[in-house]
C-alpha atoms as a PDB file:
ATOM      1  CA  UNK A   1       0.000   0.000   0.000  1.00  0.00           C
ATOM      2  CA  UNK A   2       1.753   3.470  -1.108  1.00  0.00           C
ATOM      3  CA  UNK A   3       1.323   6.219   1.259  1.00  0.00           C
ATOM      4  CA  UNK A   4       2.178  10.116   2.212  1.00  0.00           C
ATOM      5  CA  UNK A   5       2.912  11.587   5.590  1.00  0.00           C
ATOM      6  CA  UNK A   6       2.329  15.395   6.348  1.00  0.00           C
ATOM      7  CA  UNK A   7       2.355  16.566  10.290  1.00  0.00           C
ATOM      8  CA  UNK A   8       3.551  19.881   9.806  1.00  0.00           C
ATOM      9  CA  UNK A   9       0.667  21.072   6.942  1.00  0.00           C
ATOM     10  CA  UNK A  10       1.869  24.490   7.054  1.00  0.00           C
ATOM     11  CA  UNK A  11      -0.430  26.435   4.190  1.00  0.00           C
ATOM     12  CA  UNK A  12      -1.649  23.192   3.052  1.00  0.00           C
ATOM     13  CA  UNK A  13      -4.931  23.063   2.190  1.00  0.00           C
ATOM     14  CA  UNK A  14      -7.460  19.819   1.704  1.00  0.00           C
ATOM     15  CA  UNK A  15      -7.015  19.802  -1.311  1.00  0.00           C
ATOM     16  CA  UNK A  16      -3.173  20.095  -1.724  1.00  0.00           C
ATOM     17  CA  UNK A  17      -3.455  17.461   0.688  1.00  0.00           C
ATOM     18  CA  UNK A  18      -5.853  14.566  -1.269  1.00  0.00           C
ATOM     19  CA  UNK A  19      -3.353  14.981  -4.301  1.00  0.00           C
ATOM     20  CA  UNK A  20      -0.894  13.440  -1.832  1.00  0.00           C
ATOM     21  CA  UNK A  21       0.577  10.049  -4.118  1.00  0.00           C
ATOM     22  CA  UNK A  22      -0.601   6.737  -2.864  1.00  0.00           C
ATOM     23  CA  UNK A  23      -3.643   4.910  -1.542  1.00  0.00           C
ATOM     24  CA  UNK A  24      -2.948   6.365   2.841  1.00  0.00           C
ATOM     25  CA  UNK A  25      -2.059   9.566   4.061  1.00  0.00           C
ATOM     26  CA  UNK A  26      -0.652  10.210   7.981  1.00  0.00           C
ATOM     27  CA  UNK A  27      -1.652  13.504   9.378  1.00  0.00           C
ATOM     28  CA  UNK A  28      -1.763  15.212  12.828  1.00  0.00           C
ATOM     29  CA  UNK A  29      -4.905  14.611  14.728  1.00  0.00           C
ATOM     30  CA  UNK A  30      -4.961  17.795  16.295  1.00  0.00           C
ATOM     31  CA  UNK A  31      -3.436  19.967  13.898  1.00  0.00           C
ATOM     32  CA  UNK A  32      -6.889  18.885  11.097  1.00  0.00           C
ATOM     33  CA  UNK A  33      -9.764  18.532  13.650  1.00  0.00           C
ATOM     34  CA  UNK A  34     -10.115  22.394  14.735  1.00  0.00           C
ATOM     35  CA  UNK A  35     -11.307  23.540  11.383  1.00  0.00           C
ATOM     36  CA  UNK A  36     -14.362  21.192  12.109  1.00  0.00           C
ATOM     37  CA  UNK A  37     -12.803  18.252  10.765  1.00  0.00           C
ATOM     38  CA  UNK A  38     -13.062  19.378   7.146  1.00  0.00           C
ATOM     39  CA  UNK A  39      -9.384  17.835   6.180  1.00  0.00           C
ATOM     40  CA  UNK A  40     -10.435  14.492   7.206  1.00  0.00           C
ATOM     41  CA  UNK A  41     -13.636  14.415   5.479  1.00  0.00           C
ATOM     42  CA  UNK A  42     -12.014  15.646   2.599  1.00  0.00           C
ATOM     43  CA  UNK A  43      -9.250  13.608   2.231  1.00  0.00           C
ATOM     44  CA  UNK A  44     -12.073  10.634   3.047  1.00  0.00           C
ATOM     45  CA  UNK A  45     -14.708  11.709   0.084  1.00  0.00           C
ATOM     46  CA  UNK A  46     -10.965  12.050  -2.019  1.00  0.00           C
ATOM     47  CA  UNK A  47     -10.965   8.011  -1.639  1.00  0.00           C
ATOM     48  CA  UNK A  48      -7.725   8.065   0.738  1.00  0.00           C
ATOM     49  CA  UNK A  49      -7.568   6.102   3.865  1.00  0.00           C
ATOM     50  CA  UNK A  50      -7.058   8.629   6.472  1.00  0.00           C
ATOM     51  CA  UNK A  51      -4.123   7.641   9.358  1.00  0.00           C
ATOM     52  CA  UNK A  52      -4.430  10.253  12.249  1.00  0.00           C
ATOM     53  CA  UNK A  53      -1.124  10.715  14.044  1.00  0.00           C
ATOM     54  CA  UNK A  54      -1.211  11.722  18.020  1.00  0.00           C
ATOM     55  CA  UNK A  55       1.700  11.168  20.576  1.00  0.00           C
ATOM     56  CA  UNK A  56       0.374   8.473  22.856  1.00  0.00           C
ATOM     57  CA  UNK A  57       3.918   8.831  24.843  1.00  0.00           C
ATOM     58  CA  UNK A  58       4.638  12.062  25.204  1.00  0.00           C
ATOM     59  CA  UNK A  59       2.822  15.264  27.017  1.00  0.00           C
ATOM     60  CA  UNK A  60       3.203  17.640  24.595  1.00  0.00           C
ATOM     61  CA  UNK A  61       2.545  20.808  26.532  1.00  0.00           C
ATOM     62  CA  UNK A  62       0.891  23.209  23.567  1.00  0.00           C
ATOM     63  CA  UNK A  63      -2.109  20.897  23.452  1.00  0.00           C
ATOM     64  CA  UNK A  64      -5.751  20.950  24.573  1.00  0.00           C
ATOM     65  CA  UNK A  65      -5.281  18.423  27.088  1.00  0.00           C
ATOM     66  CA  UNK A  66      -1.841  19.064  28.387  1.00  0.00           C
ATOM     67  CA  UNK A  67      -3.547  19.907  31.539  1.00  0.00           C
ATOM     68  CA  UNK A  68      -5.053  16.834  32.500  1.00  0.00           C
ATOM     69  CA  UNK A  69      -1.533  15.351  32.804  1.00  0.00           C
ATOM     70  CA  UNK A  70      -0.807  15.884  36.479  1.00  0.00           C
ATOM     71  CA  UNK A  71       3.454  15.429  37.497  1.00  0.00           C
ATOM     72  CA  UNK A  72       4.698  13.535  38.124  1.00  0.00           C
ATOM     73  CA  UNK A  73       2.290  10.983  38.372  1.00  0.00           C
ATOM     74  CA  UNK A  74       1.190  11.429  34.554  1.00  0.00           C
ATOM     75  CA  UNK A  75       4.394  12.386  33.128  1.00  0.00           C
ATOM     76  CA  UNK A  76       8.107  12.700  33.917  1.00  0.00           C
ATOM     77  CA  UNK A  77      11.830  13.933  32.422  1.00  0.00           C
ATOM     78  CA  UNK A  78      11.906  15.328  29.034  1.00  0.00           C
ATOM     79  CA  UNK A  79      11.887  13.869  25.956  1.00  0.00           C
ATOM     80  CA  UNK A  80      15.206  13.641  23.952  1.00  0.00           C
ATOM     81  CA  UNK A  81      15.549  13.203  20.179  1.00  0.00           C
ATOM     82  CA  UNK A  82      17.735  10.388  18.075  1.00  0.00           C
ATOM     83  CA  UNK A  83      20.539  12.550  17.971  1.00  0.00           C
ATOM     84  CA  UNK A  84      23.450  13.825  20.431  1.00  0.00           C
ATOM     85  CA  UNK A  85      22.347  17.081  22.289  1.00  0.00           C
ATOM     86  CA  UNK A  86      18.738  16.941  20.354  1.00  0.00           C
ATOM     87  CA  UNK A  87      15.724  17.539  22.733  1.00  0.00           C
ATOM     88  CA  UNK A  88      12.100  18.146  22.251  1.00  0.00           C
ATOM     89  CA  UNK A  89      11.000  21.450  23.890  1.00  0.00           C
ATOM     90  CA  UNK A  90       7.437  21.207  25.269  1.00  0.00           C
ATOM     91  CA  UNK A  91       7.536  17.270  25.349  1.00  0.00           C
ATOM     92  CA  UNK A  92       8.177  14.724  28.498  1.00  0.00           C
ATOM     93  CA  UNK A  93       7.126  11.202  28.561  1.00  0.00           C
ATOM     94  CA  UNK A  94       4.382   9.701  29.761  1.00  0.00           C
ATOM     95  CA  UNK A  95       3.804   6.921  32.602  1.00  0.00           C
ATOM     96  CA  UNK A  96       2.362   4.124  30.562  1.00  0.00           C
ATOM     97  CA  UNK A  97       1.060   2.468  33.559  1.00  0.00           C
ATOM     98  CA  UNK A  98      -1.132   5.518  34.617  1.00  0.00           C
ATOM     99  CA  UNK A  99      -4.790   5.183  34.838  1.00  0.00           C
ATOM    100  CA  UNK A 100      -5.186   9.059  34.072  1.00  0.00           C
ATOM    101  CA  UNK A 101      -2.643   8.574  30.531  1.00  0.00           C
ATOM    102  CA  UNK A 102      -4.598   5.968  29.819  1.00  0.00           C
ATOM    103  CA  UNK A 103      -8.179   7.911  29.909  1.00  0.00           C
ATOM    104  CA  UNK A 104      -6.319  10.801  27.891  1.00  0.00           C
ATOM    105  CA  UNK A 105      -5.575   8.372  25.411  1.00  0.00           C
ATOM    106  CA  UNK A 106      -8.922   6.582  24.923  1.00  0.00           C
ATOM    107  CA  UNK A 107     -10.085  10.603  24.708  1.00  0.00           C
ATOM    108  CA  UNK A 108      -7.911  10.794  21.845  1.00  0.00           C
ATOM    109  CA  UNK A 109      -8.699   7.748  20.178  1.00  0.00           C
ATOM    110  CA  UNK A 110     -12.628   8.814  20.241  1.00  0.00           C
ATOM    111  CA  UNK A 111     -11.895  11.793  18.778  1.00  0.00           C
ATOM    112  CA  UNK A 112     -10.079  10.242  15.858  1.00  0.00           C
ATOM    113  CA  UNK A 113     -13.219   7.729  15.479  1.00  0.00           C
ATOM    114  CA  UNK A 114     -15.449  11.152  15.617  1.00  0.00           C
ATOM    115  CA  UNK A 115     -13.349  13.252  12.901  1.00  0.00           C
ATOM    116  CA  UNK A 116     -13.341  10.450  10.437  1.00  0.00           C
ATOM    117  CA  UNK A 117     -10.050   8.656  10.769  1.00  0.00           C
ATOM    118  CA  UNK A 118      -9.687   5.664   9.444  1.00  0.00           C
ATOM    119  CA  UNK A 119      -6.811   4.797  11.279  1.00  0.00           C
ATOM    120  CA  UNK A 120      -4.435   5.709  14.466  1.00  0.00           C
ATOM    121  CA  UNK A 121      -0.633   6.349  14.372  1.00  0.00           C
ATOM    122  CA  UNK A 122       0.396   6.668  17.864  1.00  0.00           C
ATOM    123  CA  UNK A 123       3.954   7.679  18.162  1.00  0.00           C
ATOM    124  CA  UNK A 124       6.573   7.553  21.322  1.00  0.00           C
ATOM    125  CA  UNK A 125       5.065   3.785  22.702  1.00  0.00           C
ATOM    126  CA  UNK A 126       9.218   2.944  22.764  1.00  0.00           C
ATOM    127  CA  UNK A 127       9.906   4.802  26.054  1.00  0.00           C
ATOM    128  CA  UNK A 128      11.897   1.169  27.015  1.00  0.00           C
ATOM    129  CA  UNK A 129      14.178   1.274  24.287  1.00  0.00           C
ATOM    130  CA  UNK A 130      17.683   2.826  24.955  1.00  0.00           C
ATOM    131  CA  UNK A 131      17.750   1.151  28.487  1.00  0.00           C
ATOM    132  CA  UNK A 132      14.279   2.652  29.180  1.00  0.00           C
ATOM    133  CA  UNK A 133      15.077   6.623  27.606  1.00  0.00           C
ATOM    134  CA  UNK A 134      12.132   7.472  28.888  1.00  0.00           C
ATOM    135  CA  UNK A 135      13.156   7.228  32.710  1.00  0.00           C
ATOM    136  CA  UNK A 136      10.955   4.469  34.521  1.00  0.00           C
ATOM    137  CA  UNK A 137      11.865   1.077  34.881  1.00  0.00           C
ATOM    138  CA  UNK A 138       9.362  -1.020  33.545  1.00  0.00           C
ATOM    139  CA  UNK A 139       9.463  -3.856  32.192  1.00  0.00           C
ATOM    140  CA  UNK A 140       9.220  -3.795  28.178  1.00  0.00           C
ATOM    141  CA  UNK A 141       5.623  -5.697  28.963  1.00  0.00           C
ATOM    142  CA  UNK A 142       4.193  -2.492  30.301  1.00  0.00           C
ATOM    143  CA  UNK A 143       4.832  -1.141  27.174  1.00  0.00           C
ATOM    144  CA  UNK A 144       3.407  -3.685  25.199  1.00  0.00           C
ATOM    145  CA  UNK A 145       0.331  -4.186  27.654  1.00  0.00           C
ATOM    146  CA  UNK A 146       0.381   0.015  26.993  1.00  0.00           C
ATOM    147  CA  UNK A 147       0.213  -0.462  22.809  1.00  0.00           C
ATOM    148  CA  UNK A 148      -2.238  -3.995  23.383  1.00  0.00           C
ATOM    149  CA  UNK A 149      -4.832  -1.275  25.245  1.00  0.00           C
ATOM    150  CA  UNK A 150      -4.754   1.437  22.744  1.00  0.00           C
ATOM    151  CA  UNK A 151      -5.540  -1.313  20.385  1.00  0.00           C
ATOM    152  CA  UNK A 152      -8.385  -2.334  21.817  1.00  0.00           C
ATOM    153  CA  UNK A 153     -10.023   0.979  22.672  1.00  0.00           C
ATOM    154  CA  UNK A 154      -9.179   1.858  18.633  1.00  0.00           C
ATOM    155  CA  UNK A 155     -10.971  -1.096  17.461  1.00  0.00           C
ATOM    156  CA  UNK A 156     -13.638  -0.864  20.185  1.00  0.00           C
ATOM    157  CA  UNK A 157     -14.143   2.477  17.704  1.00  0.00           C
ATOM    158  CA  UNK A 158     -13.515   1.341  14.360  1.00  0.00           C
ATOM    159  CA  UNK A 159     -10.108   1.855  13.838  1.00  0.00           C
ATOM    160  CA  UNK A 160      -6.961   0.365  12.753  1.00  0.00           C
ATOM    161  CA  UNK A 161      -3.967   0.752  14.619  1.00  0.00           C
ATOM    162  CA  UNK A 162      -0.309   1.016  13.647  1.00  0.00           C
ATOM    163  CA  UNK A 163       2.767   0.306  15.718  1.00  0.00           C
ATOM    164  CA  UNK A 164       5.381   3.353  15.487  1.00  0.00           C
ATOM    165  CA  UNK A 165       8.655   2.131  15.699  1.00  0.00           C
ATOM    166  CA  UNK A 166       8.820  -0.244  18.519  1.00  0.00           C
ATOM    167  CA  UNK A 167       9.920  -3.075  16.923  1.00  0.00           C
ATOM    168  CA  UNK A 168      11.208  -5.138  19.931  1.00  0.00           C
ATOM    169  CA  UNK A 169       6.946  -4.850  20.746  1.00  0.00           C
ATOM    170  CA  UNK A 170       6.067  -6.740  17.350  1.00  0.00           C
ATOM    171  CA  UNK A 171       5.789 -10.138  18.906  1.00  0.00           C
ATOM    172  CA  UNK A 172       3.278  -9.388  21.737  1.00  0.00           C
ATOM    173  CA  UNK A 173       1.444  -6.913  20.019  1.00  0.00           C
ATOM    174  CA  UNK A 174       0.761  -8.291  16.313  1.00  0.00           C
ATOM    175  CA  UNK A 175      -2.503 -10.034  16.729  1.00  0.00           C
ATOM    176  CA  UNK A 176      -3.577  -6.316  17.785  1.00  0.00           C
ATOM    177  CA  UNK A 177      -1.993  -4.013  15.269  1.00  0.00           C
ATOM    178  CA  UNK A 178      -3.082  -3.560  11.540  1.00  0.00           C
ATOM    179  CA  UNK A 179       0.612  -1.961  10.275  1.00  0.00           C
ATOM    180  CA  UNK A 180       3.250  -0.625  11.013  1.00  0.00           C
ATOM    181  CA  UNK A 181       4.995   2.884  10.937  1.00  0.00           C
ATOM    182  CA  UNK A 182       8.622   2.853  11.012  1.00  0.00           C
ATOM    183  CA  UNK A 183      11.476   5.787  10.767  1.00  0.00           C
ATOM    184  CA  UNK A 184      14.932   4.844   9.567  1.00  0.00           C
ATOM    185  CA  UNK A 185      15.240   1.061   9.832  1.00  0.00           C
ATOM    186  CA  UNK A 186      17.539   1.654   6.831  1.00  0.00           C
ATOM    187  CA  UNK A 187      19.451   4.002   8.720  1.00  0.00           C
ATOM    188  CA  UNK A 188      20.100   2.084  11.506  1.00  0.00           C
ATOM    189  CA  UNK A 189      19.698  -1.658   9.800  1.00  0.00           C
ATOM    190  CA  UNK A 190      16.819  -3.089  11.545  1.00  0.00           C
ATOM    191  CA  UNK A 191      14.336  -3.167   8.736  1.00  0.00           C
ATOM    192  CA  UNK A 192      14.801  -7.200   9.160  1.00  0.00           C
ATOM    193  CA  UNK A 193      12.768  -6.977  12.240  1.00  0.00           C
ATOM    194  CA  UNK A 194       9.083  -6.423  10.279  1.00  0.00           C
ATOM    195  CA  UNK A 195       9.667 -10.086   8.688  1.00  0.00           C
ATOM    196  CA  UNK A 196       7.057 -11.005  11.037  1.00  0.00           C
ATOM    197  CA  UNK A 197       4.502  -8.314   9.723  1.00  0.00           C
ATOM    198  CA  UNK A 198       5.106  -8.622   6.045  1.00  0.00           C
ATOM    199  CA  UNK A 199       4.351 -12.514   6.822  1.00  0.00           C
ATOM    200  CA  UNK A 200       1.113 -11.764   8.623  1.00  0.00           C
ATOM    201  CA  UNK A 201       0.129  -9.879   5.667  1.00  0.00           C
ATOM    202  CA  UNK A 202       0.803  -6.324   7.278  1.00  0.00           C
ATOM    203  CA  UNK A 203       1.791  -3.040   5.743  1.00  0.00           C
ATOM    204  CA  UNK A 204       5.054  -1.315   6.915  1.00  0.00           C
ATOM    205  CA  UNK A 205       5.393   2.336   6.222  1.00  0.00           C
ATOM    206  CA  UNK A 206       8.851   3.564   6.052  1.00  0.00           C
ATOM    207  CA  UNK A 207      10.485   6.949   6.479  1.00  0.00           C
ATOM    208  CA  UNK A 208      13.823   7.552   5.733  1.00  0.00           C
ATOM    209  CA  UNK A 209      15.248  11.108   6.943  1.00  0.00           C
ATOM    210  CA  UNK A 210      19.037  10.904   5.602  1.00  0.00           C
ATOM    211  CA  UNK A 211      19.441   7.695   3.629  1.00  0.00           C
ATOM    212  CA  UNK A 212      17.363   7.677   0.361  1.00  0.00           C
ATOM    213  CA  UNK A 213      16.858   3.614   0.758  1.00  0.00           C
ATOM    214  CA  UNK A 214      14.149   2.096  -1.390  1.00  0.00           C
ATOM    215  CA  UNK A 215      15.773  -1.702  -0.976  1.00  0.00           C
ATOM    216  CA  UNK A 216      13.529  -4.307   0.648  1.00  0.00           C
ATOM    217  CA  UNK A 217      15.806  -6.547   3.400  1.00  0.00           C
ATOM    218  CA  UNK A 218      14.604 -10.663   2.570  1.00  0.00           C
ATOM    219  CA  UNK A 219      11.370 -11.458   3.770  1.00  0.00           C
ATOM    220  CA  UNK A 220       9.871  -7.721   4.494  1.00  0.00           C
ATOM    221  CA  UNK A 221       7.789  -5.732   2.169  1.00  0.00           C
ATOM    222  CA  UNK A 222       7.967  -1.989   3.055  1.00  0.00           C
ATOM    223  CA  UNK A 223       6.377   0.799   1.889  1.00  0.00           C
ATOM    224  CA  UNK A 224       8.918   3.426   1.482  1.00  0.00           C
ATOM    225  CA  UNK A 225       9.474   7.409   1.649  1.00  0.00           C
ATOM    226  CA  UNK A 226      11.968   9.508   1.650  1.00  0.00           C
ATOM    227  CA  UNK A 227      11.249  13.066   3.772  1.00  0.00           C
ATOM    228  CA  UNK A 228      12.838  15.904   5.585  1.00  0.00           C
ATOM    229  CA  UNK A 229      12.289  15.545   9.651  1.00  0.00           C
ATOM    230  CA  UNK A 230      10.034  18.690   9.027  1.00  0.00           C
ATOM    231  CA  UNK A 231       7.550  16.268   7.083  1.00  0.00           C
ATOM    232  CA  UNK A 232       5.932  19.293   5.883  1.00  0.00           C
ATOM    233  CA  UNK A 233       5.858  18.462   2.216  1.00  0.00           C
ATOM    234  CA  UNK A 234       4.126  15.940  -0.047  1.00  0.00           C
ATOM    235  CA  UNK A 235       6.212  13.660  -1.904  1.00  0.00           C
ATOM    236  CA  UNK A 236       9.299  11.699  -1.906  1.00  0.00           C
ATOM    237  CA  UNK A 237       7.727   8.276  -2.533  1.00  0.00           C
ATOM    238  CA  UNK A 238      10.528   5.016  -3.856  1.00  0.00           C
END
């Protein structure tokens, strides 16, 4: 399945939008619900399946319902990015385990349902990776029982769910998830690890930010693209 990924839509307008290449397009939740989800429902009645992106592990303090988080039993130390010295402003992670994150999320979830989505991509569910980054110490099943919920609530509203990243998840959380979204498995050489999805009959969506890598590792069909980190343009499909 070809796709297009736009969080940052800038000027963009619906219509720029549903010329997007490719049968899925990703966009931000947020950012295309307060113009009474007219994006959506566009892209929608354009014939594209519609994947709404939201942070399920991160409190990202310029939204609606960064209040609702309380510290630090909701959220804790500040997110970090991929790269040496690279941070996040605004964003900390979230405790996974927390009744209240949990209620936020099924919020969010219902709101996708409402607007039209079609699907969920909910990013930052890999707070264990990096000898748990995100600062707890749970076990890598919290984090899977965390992704295994989200599932549920999505298809308790009629949506499909993709894993973001995550990949050390795919074994406990497959019989949940519908695809998967991935950034840089090329880069860093794990694109081998979605031989499991591409067998279950699974899409993978790729990004790659620096290397321009439209090969396909034995056993693993992915769906490749090739974007700035601003993904703020259309384009750049293998």
């Amino acid at each position: 399945m070809s796709w297009d990924i736009v969080l940052n839509k800038g000027s963009m307008t619906s219509k720029q939008l549903a010329a997007a290449k490719g049968d899925a397009i990703d966009i931000d939740l947020f950012d295309n619900t307060d113009d009474g989800q007219t994006t959506i429902k566009d892209l929608a009645a354009a014939g594209k399946k519609v994947i709404c992106y939201f942070s399920a592990g991160s409190r990202e303090d310029w939204r609606d319902d960064a209040n609702q988080f309380v510290w630090p039993v909701d959220y804790g130390k500040n997110m970090t990015g991929s790269e040496p010295g690279e941070t996040w402003e605004g964003e900390n992670w979230v405790n996974v385990t927390s009744p209240k994150v949990r209620s936020i999320m099924k919020a969010r979830i219902e709101l996708a349902a409402k607007s039209g989505c079609h699907a969920i991509d909910p990013d930052n569910v890999d707070g264990f990776s990096s000898n748990h980054q995100d600062g707890y110490t749970f076990p890598q099943s919290a984090y899977s029982d965390y992704v295994n919920y989200l599932a549920d609530i999505a298809r308790q509203n009629n949506l499909a769910m993709g894993l973001k990243n995550a990949m050390d998840l795919i074994p406990a959380v497959l019989p949940n998830i519908s695809f998967a979204v991935n950034e840089q498995c090329h880069e860093f050489g794990e694109c081998g690890k979605y031989k499991d999805m591409t067998t279950a009959g699974l899409a993978v969506f790729n990004i790659e930010y620096k290397v321009k890598n439209c090969t396909q590792p034995a056993g693993v069909v992915l769906s490749g693209i090739f974007k700035t980190l601003a993904l703020d343009k259309l384009g750049g499909q293998c």
